[in-house]
Protein backbone atom coordinates (compact mmCIF):
# COMPACT_ATOMS: atom_id res chain seq x y z
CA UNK A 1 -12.93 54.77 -20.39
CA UNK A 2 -11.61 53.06 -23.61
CA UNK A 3 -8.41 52.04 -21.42
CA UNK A 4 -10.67 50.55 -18.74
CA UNK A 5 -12.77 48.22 -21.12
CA UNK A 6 -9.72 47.03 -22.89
CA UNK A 7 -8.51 46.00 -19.16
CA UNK A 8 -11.93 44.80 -18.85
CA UNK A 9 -11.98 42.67 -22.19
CA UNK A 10 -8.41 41.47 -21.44
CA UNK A 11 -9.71 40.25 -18.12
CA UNK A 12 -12.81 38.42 -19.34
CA UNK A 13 -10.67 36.77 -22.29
CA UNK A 14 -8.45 35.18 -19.80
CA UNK A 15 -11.14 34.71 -17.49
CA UNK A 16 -12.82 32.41 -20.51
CA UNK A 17 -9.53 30.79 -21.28
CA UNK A 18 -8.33 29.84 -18.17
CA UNK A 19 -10.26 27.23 -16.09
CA UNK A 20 -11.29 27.62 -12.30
CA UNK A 21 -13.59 25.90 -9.60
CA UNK A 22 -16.48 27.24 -11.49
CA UNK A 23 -15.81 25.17 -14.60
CA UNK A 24 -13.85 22.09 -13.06
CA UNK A 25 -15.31 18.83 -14.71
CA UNK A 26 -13.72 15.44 -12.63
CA UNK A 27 -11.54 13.34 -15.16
CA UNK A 28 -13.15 10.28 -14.52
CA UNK A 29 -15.83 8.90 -11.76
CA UNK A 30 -13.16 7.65 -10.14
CA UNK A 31 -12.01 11.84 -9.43
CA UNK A 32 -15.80 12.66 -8.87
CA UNK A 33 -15.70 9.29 -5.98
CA UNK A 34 -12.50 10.97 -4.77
CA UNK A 35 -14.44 14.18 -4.08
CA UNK A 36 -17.46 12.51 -3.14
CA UNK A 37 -15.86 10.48 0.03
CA UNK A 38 -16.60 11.79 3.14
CA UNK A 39 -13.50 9.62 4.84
CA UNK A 40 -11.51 11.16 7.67
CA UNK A 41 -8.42 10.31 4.73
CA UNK A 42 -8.62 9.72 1.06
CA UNK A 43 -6.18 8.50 -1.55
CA UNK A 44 -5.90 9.08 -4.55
CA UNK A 45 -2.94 7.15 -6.15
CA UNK A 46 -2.40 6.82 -9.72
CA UNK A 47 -0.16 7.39 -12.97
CA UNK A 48 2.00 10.66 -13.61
CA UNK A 49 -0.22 13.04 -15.53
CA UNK A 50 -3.67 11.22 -14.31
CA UNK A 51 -4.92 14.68 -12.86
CA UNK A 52 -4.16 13.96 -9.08
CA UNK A 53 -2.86 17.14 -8.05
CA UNK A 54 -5.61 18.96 -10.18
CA UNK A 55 -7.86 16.72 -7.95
CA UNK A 56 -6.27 17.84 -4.62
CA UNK A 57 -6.18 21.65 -5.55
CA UNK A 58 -10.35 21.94 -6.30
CA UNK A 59 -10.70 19.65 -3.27
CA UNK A 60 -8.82 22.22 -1.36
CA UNK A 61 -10.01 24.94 -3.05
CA UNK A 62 -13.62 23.99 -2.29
CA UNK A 63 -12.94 23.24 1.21
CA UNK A 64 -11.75 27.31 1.96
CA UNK A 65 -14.12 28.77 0.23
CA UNK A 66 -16.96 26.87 1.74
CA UNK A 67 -18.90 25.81 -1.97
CA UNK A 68 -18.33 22.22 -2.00
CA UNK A 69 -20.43 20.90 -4.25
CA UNK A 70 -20.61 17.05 -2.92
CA UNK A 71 -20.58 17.54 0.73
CA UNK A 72 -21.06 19.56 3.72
CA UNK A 73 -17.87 21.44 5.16
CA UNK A 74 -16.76 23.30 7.40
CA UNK A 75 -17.92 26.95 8.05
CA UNK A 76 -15.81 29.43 6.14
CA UNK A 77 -12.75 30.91 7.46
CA UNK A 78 -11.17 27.33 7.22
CA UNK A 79 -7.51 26.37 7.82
CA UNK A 80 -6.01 24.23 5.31
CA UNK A 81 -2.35 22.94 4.57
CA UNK A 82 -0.71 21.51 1.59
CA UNK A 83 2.25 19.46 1.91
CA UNK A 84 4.51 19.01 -1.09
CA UNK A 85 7.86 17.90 -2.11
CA UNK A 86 10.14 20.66 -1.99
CA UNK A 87 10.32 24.55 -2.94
CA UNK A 88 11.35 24.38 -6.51
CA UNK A 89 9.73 21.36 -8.18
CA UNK A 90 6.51 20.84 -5.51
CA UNK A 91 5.65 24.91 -4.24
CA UNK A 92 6.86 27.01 -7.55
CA UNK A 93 6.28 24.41 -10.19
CA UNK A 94 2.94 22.57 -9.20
CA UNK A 95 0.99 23.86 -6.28
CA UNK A 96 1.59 27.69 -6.48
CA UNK A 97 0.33 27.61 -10.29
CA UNK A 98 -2.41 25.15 -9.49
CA UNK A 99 -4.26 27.26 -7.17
CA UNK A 100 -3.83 30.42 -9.41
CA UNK A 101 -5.50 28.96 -12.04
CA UNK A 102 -8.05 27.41 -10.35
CA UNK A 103 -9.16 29.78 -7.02
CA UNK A 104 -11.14 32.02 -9.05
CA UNK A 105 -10.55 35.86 -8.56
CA UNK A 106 -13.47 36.79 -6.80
CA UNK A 107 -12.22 34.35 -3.84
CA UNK A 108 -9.15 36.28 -3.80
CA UNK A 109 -8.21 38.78 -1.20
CA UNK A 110 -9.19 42.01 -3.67
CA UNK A 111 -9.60 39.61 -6.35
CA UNK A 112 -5.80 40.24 -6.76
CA UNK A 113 -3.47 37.00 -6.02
CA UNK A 114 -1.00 39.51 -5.34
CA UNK A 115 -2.60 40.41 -2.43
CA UNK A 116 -3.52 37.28 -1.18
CA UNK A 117 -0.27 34.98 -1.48
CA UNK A 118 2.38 35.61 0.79
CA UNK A 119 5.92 34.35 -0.55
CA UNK A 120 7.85 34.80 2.79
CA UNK A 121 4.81 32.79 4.80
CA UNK A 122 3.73 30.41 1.85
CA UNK A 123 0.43 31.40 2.83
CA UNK A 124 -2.79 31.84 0.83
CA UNK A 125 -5.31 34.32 2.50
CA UNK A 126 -8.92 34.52 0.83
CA UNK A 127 -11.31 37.07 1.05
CA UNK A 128 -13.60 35.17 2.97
CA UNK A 129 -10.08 34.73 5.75
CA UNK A 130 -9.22 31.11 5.05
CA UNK A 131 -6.22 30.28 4.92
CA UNK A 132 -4.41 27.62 3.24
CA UNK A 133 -0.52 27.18 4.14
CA UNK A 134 2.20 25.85 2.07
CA UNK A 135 4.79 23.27 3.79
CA UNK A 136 7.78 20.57 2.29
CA UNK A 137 9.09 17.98 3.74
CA UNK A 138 12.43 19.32 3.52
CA UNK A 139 11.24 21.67 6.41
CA UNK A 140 11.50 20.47 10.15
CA UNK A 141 9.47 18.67 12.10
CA UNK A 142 8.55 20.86 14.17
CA UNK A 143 7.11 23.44 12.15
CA UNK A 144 4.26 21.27 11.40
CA UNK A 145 2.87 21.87 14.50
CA UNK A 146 0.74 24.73 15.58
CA UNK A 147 -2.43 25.96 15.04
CA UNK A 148 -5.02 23.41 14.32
CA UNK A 149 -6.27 22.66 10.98
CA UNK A 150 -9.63 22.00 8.94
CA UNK A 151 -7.96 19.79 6.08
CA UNK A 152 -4.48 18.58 4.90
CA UNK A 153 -3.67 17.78 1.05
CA UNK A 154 -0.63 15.67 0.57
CA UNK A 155 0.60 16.34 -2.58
CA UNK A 156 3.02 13.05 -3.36
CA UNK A 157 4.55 10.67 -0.60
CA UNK A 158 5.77 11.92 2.24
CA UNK A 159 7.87 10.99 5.51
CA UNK A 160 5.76 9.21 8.00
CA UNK A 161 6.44 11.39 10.80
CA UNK A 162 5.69 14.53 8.98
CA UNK A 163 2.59 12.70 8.09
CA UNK A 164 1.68 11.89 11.54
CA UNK A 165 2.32 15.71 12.83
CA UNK A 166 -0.31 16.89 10.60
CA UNK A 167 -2.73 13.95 10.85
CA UNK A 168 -2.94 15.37 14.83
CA UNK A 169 -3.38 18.68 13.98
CA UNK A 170 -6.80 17.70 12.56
CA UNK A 171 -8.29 16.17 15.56
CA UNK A 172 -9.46 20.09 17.14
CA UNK A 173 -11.84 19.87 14.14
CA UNK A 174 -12.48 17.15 12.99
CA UNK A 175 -10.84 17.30 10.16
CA UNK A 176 -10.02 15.50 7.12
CA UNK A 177 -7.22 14.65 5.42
CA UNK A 178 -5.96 13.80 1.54
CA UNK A 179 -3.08 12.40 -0.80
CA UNK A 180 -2.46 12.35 -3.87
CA UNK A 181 0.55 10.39 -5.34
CA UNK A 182 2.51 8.21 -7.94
CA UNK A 183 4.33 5.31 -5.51
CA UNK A 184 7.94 6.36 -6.74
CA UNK A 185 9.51 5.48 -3.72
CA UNK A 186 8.30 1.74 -3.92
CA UNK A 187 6.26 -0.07 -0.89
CA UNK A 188 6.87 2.13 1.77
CA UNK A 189 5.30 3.00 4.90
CA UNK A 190 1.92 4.15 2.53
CA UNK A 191 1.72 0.64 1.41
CA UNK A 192 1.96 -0.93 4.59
CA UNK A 193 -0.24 1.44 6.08
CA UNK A 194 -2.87 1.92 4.30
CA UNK A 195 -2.98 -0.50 0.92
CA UNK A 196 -1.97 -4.03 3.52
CA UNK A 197 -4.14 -3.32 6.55
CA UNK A 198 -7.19 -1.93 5.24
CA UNK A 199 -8.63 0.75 7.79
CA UNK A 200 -11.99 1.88 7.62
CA UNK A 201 -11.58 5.32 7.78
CA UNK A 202 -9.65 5.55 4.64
CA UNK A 203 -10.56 5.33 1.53
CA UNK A 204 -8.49 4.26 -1.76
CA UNK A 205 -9.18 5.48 -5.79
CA UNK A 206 -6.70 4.15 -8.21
CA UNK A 207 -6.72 6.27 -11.60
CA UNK A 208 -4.12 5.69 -14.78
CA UNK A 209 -2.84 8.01 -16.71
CA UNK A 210 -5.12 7.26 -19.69
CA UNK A 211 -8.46 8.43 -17.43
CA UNK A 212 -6.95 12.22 -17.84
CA UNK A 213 -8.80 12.15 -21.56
CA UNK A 214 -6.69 16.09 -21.97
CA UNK A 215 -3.66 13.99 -22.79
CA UNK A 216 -2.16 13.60 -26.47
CA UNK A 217 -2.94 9.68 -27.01
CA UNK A 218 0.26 9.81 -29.46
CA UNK A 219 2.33 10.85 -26.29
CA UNK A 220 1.34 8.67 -24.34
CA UNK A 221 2.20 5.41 -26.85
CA UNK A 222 5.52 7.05 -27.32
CA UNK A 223 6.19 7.20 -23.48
CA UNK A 224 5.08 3.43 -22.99
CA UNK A 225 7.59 2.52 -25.54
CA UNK A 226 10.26 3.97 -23.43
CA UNK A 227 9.58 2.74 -19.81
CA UNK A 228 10.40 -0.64 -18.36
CA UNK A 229 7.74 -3.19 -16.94
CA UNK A 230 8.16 -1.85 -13.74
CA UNK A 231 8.26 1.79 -14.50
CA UNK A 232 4.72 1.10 -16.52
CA UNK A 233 3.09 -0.14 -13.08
CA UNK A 234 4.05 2.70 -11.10
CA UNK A 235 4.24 6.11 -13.98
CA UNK A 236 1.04 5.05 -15.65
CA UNK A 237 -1.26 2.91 -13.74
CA UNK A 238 0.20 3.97 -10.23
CA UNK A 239 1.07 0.41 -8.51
CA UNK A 240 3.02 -0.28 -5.64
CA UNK A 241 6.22 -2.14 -6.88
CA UNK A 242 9.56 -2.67 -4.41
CA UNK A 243 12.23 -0.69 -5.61
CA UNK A 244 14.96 -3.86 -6.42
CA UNK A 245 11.59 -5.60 -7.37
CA UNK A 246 9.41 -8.36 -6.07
CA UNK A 247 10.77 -11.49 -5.85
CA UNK A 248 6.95 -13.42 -4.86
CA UNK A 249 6.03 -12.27 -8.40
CA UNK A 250 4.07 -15.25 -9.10
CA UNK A 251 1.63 -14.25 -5.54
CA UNK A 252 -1.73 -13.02 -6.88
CA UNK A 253 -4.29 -11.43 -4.18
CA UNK A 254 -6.81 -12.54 -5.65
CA UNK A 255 -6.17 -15.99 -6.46
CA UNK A 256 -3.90 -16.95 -3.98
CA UNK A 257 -5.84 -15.36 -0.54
CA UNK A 258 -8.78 -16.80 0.42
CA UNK A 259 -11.09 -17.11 3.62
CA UNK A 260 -9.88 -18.76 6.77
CA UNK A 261 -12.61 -20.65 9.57
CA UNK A 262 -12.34 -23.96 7.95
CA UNK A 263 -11.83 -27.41 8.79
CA UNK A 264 -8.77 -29.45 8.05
CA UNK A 265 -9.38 -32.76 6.65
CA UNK A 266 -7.70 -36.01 9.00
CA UNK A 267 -6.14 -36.57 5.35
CA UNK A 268 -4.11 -33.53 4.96
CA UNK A 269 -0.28 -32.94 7.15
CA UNK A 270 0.02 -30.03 9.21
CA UNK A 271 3.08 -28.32 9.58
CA UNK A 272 4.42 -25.69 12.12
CA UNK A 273 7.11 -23.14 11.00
CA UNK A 274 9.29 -20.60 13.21
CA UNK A 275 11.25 -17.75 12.33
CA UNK A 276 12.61 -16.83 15.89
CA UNK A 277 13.47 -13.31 16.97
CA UNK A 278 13.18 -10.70 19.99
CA UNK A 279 13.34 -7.54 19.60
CA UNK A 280 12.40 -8.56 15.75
CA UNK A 281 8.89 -10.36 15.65
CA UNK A 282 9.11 -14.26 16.24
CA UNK A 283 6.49 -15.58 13.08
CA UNK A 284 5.01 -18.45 13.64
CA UNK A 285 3.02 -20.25 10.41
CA UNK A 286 0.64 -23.48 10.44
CA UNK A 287 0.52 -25.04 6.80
CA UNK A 288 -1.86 -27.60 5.83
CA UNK A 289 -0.42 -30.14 2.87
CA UNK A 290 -3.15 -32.00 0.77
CA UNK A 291 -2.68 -35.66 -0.75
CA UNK A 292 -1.57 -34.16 -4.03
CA UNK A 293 0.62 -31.05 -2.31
CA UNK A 294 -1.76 -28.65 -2.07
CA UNK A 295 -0.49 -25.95 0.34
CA UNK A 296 -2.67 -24.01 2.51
CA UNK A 297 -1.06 -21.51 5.62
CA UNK A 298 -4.38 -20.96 7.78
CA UNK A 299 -2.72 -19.53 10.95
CA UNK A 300 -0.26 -17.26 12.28
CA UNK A 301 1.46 -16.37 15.70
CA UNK A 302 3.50 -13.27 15.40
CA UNK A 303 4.74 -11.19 18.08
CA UNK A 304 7.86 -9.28 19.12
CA UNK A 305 9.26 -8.70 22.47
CA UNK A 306 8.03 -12.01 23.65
CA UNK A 307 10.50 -14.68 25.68
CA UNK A 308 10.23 -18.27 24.11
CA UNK A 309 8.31 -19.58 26.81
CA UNK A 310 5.56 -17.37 25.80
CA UNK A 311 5.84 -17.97 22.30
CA UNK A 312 5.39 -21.98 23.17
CA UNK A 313 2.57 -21.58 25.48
CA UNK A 314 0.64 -19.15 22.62
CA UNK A 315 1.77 -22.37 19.74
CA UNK A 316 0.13 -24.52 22.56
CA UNK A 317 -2.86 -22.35 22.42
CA UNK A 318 -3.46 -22.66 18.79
CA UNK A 319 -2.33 -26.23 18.13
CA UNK A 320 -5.74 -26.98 20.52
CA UNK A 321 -7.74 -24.56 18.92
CA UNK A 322 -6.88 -26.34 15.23
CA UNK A 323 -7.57 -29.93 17.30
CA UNK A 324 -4.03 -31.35 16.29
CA UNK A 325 -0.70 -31.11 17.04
CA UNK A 326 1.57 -30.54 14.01
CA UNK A 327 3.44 -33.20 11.89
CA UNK A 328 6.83 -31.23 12.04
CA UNK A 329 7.93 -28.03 13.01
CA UNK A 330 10.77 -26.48 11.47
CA UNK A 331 12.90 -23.40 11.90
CA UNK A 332 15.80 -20.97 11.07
CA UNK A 333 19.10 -22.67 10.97
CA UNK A 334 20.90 -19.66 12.76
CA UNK A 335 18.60 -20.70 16.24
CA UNK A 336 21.19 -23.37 16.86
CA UNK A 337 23.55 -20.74 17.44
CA UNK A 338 23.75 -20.12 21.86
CA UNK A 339 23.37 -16.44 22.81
CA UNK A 340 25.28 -14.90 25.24
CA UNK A 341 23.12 -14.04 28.21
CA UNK A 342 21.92 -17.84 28.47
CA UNK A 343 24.45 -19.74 27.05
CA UNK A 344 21.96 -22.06 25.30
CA UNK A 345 20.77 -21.75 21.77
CA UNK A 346 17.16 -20.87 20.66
CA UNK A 347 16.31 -24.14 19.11
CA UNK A 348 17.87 -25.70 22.45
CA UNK A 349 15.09 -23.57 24.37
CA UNK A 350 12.04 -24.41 22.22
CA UNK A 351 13.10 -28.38 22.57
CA UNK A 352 13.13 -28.01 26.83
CA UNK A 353 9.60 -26.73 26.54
CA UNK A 354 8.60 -29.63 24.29
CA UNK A 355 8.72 -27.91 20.87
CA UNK A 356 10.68 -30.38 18.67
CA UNK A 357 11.91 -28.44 16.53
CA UNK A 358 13.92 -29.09 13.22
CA UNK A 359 16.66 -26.96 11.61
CA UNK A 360 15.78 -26.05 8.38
CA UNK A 361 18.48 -25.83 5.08
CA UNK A 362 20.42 -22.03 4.25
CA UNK A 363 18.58 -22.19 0.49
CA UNK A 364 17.28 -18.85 0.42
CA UNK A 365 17.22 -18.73 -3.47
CA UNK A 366 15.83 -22.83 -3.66
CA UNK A 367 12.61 -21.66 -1.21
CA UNK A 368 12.38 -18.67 -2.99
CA UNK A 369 11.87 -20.55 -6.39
CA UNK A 370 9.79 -23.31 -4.41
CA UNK A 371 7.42 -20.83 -3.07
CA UNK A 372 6.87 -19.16 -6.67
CA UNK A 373 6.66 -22.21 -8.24
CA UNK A 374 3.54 -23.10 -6.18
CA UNK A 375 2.06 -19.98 -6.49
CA UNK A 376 2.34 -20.10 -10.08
CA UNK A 377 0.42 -23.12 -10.34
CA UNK A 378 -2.19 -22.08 -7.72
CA UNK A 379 -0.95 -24.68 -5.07
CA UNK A 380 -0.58 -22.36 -2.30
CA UNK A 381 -3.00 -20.08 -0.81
CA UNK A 382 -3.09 -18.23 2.32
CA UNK A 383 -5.66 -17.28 4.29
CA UNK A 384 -6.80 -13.75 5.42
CA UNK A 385 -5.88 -15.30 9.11
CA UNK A 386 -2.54 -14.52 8.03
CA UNK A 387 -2.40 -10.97 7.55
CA UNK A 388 1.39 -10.18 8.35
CA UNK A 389 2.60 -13.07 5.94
CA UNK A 390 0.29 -11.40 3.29
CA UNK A 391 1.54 -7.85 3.74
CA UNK A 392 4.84 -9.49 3.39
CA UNK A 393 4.53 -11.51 0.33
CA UNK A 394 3.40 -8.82 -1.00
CA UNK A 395 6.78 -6.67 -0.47
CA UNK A 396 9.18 -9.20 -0.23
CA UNK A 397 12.03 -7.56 -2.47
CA UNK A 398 15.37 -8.09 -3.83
CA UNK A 399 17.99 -5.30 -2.00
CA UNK A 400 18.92 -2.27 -3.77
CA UNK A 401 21.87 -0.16 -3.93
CA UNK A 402 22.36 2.70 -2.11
CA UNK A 403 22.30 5.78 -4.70
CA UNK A 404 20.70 5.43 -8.28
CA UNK A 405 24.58 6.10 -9.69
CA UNK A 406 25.91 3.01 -8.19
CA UNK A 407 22.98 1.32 -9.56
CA UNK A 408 23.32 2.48 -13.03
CA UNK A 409 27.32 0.74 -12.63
CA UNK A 410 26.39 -2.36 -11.46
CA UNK A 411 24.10 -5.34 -12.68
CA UNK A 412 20.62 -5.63 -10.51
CA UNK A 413 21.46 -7.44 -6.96
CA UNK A 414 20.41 -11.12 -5.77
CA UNK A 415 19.58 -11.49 -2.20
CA UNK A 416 16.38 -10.30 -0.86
CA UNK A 417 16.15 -6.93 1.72
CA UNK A 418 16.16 -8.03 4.90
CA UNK A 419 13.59 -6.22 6.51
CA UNK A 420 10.08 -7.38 6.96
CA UNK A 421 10.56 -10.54 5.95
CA UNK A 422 10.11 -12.55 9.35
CA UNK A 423 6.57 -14.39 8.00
CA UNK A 424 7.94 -14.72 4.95
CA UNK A 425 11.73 -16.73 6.27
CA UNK A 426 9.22 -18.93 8.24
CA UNK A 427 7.46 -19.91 4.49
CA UNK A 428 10.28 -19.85 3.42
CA UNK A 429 11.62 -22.82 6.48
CA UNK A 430 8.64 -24.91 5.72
CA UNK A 431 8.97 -24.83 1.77
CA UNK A 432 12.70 -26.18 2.12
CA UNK A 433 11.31 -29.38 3.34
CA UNK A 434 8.53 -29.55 0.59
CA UNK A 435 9.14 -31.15 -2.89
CA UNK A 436 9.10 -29.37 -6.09
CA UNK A 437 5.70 -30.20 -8.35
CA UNK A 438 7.54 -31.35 -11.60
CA UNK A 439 7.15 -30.55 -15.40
CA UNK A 440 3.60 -31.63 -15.14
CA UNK A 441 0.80 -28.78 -15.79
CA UNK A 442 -2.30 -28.98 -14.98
CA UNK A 443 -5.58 -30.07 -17.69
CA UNK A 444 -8.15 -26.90 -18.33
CA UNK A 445 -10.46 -30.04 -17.08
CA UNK A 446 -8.79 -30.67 -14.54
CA UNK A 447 -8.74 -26.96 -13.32
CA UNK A 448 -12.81 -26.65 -14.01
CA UNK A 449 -13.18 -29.77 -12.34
CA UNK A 450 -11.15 -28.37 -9.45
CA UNK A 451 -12.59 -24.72 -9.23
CA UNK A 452 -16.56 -25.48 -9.90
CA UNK A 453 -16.77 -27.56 -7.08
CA UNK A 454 -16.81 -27.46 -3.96
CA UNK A 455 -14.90 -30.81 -2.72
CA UNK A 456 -14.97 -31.78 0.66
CA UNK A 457 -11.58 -32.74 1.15
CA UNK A 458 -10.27 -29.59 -0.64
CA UNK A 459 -12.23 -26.67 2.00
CA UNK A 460 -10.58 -23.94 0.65
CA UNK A 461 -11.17 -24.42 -2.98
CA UNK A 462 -11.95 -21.25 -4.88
CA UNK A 463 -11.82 -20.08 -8.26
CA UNK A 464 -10.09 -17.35 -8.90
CA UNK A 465 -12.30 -16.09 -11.62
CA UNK A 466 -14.84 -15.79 -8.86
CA UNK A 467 -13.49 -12.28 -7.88
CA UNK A 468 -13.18 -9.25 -9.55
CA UNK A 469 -10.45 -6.64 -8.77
CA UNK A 470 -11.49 -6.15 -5.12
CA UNK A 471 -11.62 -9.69 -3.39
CA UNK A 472 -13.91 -8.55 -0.58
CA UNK A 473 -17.03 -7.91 -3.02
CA UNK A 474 -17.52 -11.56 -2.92
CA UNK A 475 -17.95 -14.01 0.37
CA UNK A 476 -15.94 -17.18 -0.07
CA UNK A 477 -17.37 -19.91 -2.06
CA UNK A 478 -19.73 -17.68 -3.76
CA UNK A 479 -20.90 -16.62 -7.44
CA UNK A 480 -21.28 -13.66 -8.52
């Protein structure tokens, strides 16, 4: 007997030491909106150390035992998977002592975790016969498939195929899926998937490392004083930033996007730019030029696959939706060069069909400190008409190297990555041909002057105090 209630008292005194479901408090409202979201996916990005992967184990947790306490689930026995990094650092370091600390015993197959974790399967079994399997991503692809699944945790990035595999084992059930990560690996496939194109059916919660209130504050001042600029977006607030870094720096959403829909004053230039490609999208961009230089791109054409007759008969289309035919249109330099199935060039093509089009100059690096230049002193916006331009301003990079070692040897490279940059080379065309503004800045009286009113030959004028952190809370034009 005295043996049994020291086991006993041993038991409760961990039991009242160590945390589970039962006692889980959300770091922030942020965590408690995380859990609250009834989305067919969820993210929750943020800093290292913000409680993310303490998020996604309860929210698993409380899926397979059934005792959500924010929604309505599933009937119990549930199948769940969690997808980590690898064995070592995601499995044995993070998720496997996760959900021992926080499935509490009495969920446990004989309250014994022993008995309910599997090491060969990487399976959790509970007493009530959920089931919550353990995968990586260094596994293959197809042993993701199989049975189908209640919910899916995503603990960090991961590939976009593995991704997809899971995301259709969900549809049996209706099911839900969940990430949680720090954007390490830059503006991948996440960003363009989910943080560009906003889809309805996902939702987004951005935490920082400072809303986990369990860290030592002295820490955490230390660590800031040893991490770059760019290594503070991404390890403590949890922002997408290219790996070689952006070279756009200067776009701002939320001062330099604005609402398209609006008429173009007989006083303004219009201007029609073409980056041409096949099997590549061809990106097509109307600008609008004000008096004083003022830029505005209100349309966009882009479309791969597509012969260049097509292409001029959709530039046809828009130029008589807009009501005028543009000032100038100018394009890539290479399209002068003839191909070999047609023996003509591009640019040759376009002219036949009655597109006059205009070679632009090979000044990557002069556009590319053109097109900052106006963003920096809010002289071009883009409208939302433009979505592929935006996603690509927004990830427009310099090119890295390809291993961190030969990085560490060599100084930080020049030229942009070529990839997804189709919208942004037709800018890029357009901004060759346009002036740079000069040494001259701009009055604080002239800017109120500017921004509080709405002037008729300036449609798009917003100011960019107007909107708060998400730029769809307010229509355009409005006050809040």
């Amino acid at each position: 007997m005295d043996d049994f209630l020291a086991e006993l008292a041993s038991k409760l005194a961990r039991a009242a030491t160590k945390p589970n479901v039962h006692s889980y408090i959300p770091n922030s409202e942020i965590h408690k909106g995380f859990h609250e979201s009834n989305k067919v996916g969820r993210i929750l990005r943020g800093g290292n150390r913000s409680g993310k992967s303490v998020a996604g184990t309860v929210e698993s947790v409380w899926r397979a035992t059934g005792r959500h306490p924010f929604q309505k689930t599933h009937d119990v026995p549930t199948r769940g998977r969690i997808v980590t990094v690898d064995v070592e650092a995601g499995v044995n370091q993070i998720v496997l002592p996760l959900l021992s600390q926080w499935i509490p015993p009495s969920e446990l197959t004989n309250s014994s975790w022993e008995d309910s974790y599997s090491k060969q399967k990487k399976l959790v079994t509970l007493r009530n016969g959920s089931t919550i399997e353990i995968k990586t991503h260094q596994q293959d692809l197809d042993s993701f498939a199989g049975v189908p699944l209640h919910f899916c945790w995503f603990d960090e990035e991961c590939p976009q195929a593995i991704f997809q595999e899971c995301r259709l084992r969900l549809i049996d059930y209706n099911g839900c899926w969940y990430m949680t990560m720090t954007p390490v690996e830059g503006q991948d496939w996440i960003f363009d998937r989910f943080i560009v194109t906003h889809n309805k059916n996902v939702q987004m919660f951005e935490v920082d490392i400072r809303d986990n209130p369990h860290l030592n504050q002295e820490a955490l001042a230390l660590l800031e004083e040893d991490l770059t600029d760019d290594e503070k977006q991404v390890r403590q607030h949890g922002v997408f930033i290219p790996r070689g870094g952006l070279i756009l720096d200067k776009f701002n959403y939320n001062r330099h996007v604005v609402d398209g829909g609006r008429r173009i004053p007989d006083s303004w230039a219009l201007y029609c730019s073409i980056d041409h490609g096949f099997n590549n999208p061809t990106a097509v961009l109307w600008h609008a030029v004000a008096p004083d230089k003022r830029v505005v791109t209100f349309r966009e054409h882009y479309m791969r696959r597509w012969v260049i007759t097509k292409h001029v008969k959709r530039i046809r289309e828009i130029n008589a939706e807009i009501g005028r035919e543009p000032f100038m249109y100018v394009g890539d330099p290479s399209m002068i060069q003839k191909t070999g199935e047609t023996g003509t060039s591009p640019l040759q093509i376009y002219r036949e069909n009655g597109i006059p089009l205009m070679q632009s100059r090979r000044d990557v690096k002069g556009r590319n400190d053109k097109m900052n230049e106006y963003f920096e002193r809010d002289m071009w916006t883009i409208t939302r008409d433009c979505p592929n331009l935006i996603r690509e301003v927004r990830g427009y990079s310099f090119k890295i190297f390809s291993s961190p070692k030969i990085a560490d040897r060599n100084n930080l490279r020049e030229e942009p990555s070529k990839k997804n940059d189709h919208a942004v080379d037709a800018s890029g065309y357009f901004f060759n041909f346009m002036p740079h503004l000069g040494p001259k800045k701009v009055s604080e009286f002239d800017r109120l002057s500017r921004t509080l009113t709405q002037r008729e030959d300036f449609p798009w004028e917003v100011d960019a105090g107007f909107y708060n952190s998400n730029p769809d809370d307010y229509a355009f034009g409005e006050v809040p």
